[in-house]
C-alpha atoms as a PDB file:
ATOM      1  CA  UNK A   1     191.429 124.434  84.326  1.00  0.00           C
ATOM      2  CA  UNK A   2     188.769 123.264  82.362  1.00  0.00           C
ATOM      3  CA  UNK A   3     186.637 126.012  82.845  1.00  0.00           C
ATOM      4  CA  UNK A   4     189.316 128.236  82.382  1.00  0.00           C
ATOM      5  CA  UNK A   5     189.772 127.173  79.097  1.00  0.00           C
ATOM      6  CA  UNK A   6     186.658 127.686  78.403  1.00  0.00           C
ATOM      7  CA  UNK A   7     185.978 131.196  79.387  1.00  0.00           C
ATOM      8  CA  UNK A   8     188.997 132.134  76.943  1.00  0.00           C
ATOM      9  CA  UNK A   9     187.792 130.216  73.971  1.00  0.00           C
ATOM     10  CA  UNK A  10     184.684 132.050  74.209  1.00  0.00           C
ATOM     11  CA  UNK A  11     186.460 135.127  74.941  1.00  0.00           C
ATOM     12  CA  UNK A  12     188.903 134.391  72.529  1.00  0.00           C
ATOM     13  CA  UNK A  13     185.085 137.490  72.081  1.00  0.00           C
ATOM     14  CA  UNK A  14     181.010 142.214  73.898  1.00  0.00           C
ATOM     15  CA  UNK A  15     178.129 156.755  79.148  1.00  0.00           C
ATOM     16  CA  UNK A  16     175.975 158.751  79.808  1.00  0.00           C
ATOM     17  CA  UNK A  17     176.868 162.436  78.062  1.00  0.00           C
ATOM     18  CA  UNK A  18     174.873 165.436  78.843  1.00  0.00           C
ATOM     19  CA  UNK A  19     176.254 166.864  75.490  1.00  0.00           C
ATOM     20  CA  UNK A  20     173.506 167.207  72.683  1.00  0.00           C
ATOM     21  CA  UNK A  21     174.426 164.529  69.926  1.00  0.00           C
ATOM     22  CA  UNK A  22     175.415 165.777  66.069  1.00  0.00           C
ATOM     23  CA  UNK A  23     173.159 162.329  64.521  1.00  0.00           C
ATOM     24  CA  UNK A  24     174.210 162.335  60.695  1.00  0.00           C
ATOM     25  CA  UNK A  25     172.775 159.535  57.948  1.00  0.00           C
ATOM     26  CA  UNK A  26     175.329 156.710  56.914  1.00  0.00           C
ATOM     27  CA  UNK A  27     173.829 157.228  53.602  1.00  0.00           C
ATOM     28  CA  UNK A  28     175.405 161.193  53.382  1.00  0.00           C
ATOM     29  CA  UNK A  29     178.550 160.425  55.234  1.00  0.00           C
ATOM     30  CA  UNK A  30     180.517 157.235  54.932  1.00  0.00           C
ATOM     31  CA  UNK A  31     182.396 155.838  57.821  1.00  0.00           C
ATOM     32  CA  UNK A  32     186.164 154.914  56.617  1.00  0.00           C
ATOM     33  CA  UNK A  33     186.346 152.317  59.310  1.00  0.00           C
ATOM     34  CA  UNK A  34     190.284 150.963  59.794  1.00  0.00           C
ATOM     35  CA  UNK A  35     189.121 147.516  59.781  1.00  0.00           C
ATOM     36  CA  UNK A  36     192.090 145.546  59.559  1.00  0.00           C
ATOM     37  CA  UNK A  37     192.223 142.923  56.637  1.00  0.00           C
ATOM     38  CA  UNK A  38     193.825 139.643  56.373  1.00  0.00           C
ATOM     39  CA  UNK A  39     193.798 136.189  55.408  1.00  0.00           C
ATOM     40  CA  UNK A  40     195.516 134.566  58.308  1.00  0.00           C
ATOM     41  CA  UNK A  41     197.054 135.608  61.487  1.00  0.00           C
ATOM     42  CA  UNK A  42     200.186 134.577  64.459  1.00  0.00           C
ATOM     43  CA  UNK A  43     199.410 136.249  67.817  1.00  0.00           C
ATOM     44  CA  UNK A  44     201.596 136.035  70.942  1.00  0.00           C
ATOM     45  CA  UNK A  45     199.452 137.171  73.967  1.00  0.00           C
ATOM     46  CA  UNK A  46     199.678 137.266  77.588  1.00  0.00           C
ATOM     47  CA  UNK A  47     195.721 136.583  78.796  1.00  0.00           C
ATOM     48  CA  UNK A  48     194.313 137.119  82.427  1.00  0.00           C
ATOM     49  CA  UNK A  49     191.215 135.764  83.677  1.00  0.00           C
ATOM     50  CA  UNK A  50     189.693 136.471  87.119  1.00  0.00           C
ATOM     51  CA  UNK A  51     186.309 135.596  88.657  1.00  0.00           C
ATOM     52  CA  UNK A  52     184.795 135.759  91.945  1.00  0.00           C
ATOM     53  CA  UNK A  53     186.722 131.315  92.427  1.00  0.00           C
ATOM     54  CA  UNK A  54     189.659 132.226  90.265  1.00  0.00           C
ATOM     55  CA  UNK A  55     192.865 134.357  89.025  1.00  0.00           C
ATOM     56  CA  UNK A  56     194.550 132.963  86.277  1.00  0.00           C
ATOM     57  CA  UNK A  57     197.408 133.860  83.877  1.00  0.00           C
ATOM     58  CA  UNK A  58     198.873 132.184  80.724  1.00  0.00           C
ATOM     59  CA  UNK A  59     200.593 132.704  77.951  1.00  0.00           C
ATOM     60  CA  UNK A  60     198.944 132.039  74.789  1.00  0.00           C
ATOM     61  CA  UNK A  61     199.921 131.384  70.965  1.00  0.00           C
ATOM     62  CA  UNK A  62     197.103 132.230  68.821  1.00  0.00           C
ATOM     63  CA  UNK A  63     196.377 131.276  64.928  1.00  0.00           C
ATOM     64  CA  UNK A  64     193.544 132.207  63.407  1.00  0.00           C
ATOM     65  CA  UNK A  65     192.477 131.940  59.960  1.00  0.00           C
ATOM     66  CA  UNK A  66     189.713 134.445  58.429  1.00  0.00           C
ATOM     67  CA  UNK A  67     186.340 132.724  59.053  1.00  0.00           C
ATOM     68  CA  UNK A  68     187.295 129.645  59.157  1.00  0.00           C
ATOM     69  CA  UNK A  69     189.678 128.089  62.165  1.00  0.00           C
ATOM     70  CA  UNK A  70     191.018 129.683  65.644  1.00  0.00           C
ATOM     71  CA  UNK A  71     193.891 127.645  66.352  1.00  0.00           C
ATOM     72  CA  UNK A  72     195.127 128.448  70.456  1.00  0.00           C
ATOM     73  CA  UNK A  73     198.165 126.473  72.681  1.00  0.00           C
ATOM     74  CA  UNK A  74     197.894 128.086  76.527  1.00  0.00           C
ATOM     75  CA  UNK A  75     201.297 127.361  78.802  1.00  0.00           C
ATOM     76  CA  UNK A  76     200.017 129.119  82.191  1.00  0.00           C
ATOM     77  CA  UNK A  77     203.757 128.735  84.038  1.00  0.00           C
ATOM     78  CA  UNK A  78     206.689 127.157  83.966  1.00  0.00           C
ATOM     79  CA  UNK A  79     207.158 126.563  80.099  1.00  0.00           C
ATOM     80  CA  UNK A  80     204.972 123.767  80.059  1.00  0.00           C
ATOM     81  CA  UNK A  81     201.960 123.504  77.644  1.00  0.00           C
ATOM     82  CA  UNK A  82     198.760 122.953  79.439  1.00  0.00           C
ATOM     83  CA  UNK A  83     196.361 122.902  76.752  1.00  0.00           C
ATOM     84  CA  UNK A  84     195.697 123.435  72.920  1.00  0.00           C
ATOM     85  CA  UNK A  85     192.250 123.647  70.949  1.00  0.00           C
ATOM     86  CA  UNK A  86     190.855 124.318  68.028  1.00  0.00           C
ATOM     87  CA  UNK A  87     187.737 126.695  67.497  1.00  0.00           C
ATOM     88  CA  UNK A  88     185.187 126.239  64.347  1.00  0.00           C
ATOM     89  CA  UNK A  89     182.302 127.695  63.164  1.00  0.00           C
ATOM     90  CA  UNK A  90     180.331 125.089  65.105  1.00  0.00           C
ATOM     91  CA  UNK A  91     182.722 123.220  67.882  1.00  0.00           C
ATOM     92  CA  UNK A  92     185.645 123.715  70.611  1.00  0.00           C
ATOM     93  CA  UNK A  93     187.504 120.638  70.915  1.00  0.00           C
ATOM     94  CA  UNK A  94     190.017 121.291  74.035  1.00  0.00           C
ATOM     95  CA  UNK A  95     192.681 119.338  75.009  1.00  0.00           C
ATOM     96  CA  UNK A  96     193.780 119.372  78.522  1.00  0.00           C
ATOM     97  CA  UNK A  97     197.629 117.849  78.078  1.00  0.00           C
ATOM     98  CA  UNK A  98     198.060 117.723  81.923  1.00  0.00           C
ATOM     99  CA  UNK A  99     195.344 115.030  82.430  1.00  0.00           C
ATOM    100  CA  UNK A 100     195.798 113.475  78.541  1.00  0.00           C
ATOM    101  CA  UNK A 101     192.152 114.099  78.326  1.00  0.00           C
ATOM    102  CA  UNK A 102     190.070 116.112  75.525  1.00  0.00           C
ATOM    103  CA  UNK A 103     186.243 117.407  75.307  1.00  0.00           C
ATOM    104  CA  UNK A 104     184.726 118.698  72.439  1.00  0.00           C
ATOM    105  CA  UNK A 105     182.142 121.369  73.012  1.00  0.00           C
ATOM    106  CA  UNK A 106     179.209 123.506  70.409  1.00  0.00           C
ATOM    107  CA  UNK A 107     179.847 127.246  70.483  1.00  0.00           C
ATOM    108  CA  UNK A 108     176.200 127.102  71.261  1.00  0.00           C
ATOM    109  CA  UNK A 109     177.435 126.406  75.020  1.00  0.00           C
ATOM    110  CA  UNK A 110     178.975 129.696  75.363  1.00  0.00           C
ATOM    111  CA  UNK A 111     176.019 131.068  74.286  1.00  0.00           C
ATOM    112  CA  UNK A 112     174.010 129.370  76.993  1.00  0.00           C
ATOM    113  CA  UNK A 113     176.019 130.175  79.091  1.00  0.00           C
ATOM    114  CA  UNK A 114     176.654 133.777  79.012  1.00  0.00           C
ATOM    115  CA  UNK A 115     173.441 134.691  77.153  1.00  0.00           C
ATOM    116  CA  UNK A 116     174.737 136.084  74.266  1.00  0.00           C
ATOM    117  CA  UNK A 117     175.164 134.427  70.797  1.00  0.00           C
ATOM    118  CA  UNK A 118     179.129 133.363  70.570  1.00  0.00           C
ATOM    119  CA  UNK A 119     180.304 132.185  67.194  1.00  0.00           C
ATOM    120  CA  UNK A 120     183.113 132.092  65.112  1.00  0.00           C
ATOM    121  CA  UNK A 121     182.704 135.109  63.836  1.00  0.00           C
ATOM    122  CA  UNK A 122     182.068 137.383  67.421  1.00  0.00           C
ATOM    123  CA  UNK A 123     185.172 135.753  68.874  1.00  0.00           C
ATOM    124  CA  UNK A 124     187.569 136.258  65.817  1.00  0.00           C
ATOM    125  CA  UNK A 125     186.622 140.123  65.263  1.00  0.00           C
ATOM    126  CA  UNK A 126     187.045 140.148  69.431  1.00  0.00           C
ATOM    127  CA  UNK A 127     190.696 139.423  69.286  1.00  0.00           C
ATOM    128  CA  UNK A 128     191.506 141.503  66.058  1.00  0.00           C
ATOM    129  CA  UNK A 129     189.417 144.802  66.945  1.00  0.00           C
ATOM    130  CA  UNK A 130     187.255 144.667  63.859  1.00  0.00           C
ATOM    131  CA  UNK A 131     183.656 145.897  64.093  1.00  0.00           C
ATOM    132  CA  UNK A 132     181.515 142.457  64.485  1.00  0.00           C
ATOM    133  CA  UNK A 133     178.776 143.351  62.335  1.00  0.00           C
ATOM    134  CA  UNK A 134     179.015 145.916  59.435  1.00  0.00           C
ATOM    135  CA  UNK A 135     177.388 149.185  59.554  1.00  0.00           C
ATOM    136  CA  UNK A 136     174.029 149.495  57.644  1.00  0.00           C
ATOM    137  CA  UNK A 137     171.527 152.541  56.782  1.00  0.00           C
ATOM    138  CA  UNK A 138     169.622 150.986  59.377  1.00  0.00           C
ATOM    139  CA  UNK A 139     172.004 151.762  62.288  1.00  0.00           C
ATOM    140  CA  UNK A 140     171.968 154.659  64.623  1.00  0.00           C
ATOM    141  CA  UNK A 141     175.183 156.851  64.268  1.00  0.00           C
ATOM    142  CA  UNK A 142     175.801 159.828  66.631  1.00  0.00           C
ATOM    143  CA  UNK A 143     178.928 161.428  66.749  1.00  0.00           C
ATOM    144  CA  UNK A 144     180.351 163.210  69.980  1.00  0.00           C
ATOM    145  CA  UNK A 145     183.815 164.756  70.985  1.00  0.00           C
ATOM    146  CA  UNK A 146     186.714 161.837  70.010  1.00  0.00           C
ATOM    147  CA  UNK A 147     184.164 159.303  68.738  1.00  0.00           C
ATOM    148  CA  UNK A 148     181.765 158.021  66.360  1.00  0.00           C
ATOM    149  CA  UNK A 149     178.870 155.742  68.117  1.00  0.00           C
ATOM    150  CA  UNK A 150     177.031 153.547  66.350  1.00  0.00           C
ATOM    151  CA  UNK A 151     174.332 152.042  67.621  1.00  0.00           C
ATOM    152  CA  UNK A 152     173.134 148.352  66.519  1.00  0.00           C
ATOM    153  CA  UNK A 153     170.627 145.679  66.955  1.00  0.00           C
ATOM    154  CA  UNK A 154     171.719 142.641  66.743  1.00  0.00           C
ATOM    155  CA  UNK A 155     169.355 139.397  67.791  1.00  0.00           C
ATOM    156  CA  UNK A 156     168.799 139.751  71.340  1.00  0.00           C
ATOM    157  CA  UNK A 157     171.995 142.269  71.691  1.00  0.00           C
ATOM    158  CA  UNK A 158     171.702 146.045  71.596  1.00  0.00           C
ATOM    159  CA  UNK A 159     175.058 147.171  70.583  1.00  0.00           C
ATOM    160  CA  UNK A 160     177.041 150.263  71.030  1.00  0.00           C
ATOM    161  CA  UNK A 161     180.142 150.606  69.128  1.00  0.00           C
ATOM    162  CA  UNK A 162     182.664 153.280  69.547  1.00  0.00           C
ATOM    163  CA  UNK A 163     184.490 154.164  67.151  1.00  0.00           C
ATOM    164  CA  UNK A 164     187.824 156.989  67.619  1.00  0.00           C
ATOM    165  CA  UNK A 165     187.547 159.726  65.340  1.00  0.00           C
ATOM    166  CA  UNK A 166     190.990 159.898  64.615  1.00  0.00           C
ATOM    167  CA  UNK A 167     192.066 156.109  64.648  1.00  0.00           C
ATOM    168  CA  UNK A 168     188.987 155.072  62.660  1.00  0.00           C
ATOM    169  CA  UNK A 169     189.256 151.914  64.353  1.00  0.00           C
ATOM    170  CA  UNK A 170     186.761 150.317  67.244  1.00  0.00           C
ATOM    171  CA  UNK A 171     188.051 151.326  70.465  1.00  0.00           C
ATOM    172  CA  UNK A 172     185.365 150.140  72.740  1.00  0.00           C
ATOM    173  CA  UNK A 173     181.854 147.921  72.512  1.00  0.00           C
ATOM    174  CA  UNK A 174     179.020 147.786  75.103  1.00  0.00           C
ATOM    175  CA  UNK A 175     176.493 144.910  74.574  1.00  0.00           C
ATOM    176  CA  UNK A 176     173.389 144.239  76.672  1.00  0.00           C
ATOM    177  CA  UNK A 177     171.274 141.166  76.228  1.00  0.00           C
ATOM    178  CA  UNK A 178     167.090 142.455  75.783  1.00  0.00           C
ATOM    179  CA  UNK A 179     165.825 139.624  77.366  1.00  0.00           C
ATOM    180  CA  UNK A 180     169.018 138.454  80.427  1.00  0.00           C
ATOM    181  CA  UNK A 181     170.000 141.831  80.623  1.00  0.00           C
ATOM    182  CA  UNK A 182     173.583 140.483  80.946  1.00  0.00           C
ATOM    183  CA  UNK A 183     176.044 142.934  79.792  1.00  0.00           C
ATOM    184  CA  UNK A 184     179.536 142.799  77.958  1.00  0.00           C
ATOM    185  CA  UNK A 185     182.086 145.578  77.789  1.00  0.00           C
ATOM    186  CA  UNK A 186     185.202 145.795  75.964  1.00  0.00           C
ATOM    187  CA  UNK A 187     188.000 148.398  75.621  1.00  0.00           C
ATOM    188  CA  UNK A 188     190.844 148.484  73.087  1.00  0.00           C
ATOM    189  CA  UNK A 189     194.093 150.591  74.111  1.00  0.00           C
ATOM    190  CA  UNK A 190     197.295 150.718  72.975  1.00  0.00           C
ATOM    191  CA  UNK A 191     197.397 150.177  69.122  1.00  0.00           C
ATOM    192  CA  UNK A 192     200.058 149.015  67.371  1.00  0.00           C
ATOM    193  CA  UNK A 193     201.036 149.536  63.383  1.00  0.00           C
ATOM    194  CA  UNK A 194     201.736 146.228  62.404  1.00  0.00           C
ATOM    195  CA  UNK A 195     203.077 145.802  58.680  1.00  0.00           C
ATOM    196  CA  UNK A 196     201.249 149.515  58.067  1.00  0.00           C
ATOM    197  CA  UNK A 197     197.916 148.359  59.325  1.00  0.00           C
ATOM    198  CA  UNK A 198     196.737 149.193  62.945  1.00  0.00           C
ATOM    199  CA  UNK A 199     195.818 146.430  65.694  1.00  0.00           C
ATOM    200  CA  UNK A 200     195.364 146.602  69.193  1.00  0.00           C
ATOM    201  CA  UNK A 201     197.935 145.111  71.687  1.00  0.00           C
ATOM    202  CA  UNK A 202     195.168 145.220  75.067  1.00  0.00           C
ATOM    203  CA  UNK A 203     192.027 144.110  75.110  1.00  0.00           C
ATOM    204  CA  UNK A 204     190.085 144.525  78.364  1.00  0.00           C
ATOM    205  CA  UNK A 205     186.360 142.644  78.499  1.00  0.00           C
ATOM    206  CA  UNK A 206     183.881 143.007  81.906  1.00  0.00           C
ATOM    207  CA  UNK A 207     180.966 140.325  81.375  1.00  0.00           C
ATOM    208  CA  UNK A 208     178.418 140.733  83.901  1.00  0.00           C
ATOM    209  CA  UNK A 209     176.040 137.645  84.015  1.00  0.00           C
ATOM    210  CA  UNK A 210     173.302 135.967  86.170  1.00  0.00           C
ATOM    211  CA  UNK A 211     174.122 132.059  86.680  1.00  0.00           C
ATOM    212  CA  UNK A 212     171.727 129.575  85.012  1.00  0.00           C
ATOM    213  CA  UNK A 213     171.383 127.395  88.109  1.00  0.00           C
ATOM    214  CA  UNK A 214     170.677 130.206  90.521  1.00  0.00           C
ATOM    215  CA  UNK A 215     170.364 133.129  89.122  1.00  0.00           C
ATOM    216  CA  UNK A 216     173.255 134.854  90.990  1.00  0.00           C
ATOM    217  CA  UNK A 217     174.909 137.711  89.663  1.00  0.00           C
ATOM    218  CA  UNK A 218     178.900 136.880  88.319  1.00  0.00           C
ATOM    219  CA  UNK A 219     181.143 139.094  86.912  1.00  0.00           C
ATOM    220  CA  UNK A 220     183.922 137.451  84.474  1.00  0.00           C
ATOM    221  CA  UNK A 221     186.762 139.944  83.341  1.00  0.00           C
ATOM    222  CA  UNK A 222     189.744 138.852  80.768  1.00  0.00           C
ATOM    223  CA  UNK A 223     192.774 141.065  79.862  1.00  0.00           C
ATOM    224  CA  UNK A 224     194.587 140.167  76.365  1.00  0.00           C
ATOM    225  CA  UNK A 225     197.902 141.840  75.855  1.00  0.00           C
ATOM    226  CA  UNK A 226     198.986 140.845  72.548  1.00  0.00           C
ATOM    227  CA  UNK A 227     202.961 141.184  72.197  1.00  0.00           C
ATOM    228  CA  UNK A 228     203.551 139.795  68.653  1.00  0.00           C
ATOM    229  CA  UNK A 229     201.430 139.980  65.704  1.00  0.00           C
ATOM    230  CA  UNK A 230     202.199 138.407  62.593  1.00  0.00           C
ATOM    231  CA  UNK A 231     199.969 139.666  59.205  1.00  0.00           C
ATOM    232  CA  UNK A 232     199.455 136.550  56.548  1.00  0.00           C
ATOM    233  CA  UNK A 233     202.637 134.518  57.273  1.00  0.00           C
ATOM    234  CA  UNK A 234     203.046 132.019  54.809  1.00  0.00           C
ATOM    235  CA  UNK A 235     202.675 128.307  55.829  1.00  0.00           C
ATOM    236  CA  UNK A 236     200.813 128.994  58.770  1.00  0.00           C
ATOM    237  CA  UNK A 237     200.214 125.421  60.401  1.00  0.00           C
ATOM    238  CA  UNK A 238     197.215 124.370  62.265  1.00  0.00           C
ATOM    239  CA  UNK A 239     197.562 121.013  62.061  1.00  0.00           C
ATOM    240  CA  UNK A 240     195.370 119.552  65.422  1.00  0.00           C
ATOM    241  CA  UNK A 241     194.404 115.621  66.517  1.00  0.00           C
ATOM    242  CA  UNK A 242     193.146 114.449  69.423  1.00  0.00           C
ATOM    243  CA  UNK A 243     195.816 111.307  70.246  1.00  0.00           C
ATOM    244  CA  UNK A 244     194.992 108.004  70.691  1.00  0.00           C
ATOM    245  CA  UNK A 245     195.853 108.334  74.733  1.00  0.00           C
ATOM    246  CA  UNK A 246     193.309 110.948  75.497  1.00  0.00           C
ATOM    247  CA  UNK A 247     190.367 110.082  77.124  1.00  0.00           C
ATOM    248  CA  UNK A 248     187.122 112.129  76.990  1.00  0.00           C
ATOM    249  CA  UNK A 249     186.319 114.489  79.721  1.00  0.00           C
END
């Protein structure tokens, strides 16, 4: 469970064409990227997780809000709350109701542990759809039948971003680490006009890692169907303690 829990914090964030590519300057021709724009957000979601030990479900309220807090309660069956946990810009503290116990993590452990650098930021723009990093002069942009592609470097990441031509919004992400090679892929289908603005209700993510101890090859995937989004609801309450009872994992 614990582990679980893990994987969709962090996750909670990453073709070849034989056509010839139209490459245009972002400095003649400005992308009017759909980025959706809010202070706070309520997210129902059904999340699947599956790796080469596990194949887990749950049902997940999410709260997040902007650049600041990720607020998450996951009931896997049965009605019954499992866990809740908060994510920061520098700590997940998770707290596992089943066993009344709690462990508070650095979002510098994803990192390690994937090979890629997870923060606040990467995870929050993950669940919403929004481009992670904004688009600058320096960036790469081709543009092919049904999508922009804008190519970024980013750290150790080289990023491609897709963007559709006619929803203006990021519809999928491939990521490769320079120096792991590890690899993250994410698709967004199915959006959704929430309140006038458009948000995707699937997200589908295929990380393909080596482990640290060994070195084997392990392929993590997570599905996110959100089925309720709620745009800057007033009195939004992430209220979060770790009780007296709980012991540390």
């Amino acid at each position: 469970m614990n582990r679980f829990i893990l994987c969709l914090t962090g996750l909670l964030a990453l073709s070849a064409c034989s056509k010839k590519l139209a490459i245009f300057s972002s400095k003649s021709e400005q992308l009017n990227l759909n980025n959706l724009d809010y202070y706070n957000l309520s997210i129902k979601s059904r999340i699947k997780y599956k790796d080469e030990n596990r194949d887990l479900k749950a049902t997940a309220n999410i709260r997040v809000r902007k650049d600041s807090i990720i607020w998450f309660s996951l009931t896997p069956g049965l009605g019954i709350e499992a866990a809740r946990g908060i994510v920061t810009k520098d700590s997940i503290i998770i707290l596992d109701k089943i066993h009344k116990e709690y462990q508070v993590l650095k979002v510098s452990e994803l990192s390690n542990k994937y090979h890629f650098d997870f923060d606040l930021k990467l995870i929050e723009s993950i669940i919403i759809g929004n481009l992670i990093w904004p688009i600058t002069d320096e960036d790469e942009i081709n543009k092919e039948e049904g999508y922009f592609k804008v190519k970024k470097s980013e750290g150790d990441l080289s990023v491609m971003n897709y963007i559709g031509s006619n929803s203006m919004k990021l519809e999928k992400i491939q990521a490769v680490s320079d120096t792991s090679r590890n690899a993250m892929n994410i698709d967004y289908v199915d959006f959704l006009k929430v309140d006038g603005k458009i948000v995707p209700s699937e997200i589908n993510m295929l990380i393909n890692y080596r482990s640290k101890r060994n070195k084997a090859k392990k392929v993590s995937k997570v599905q996110i169907r959100h089925s309720k989004i709620s745009i800057n609801k007033e009195d939004l309450n992430f209220a979060f303690s770790i009780p007296d009872k709980y012991d540390p994992m």
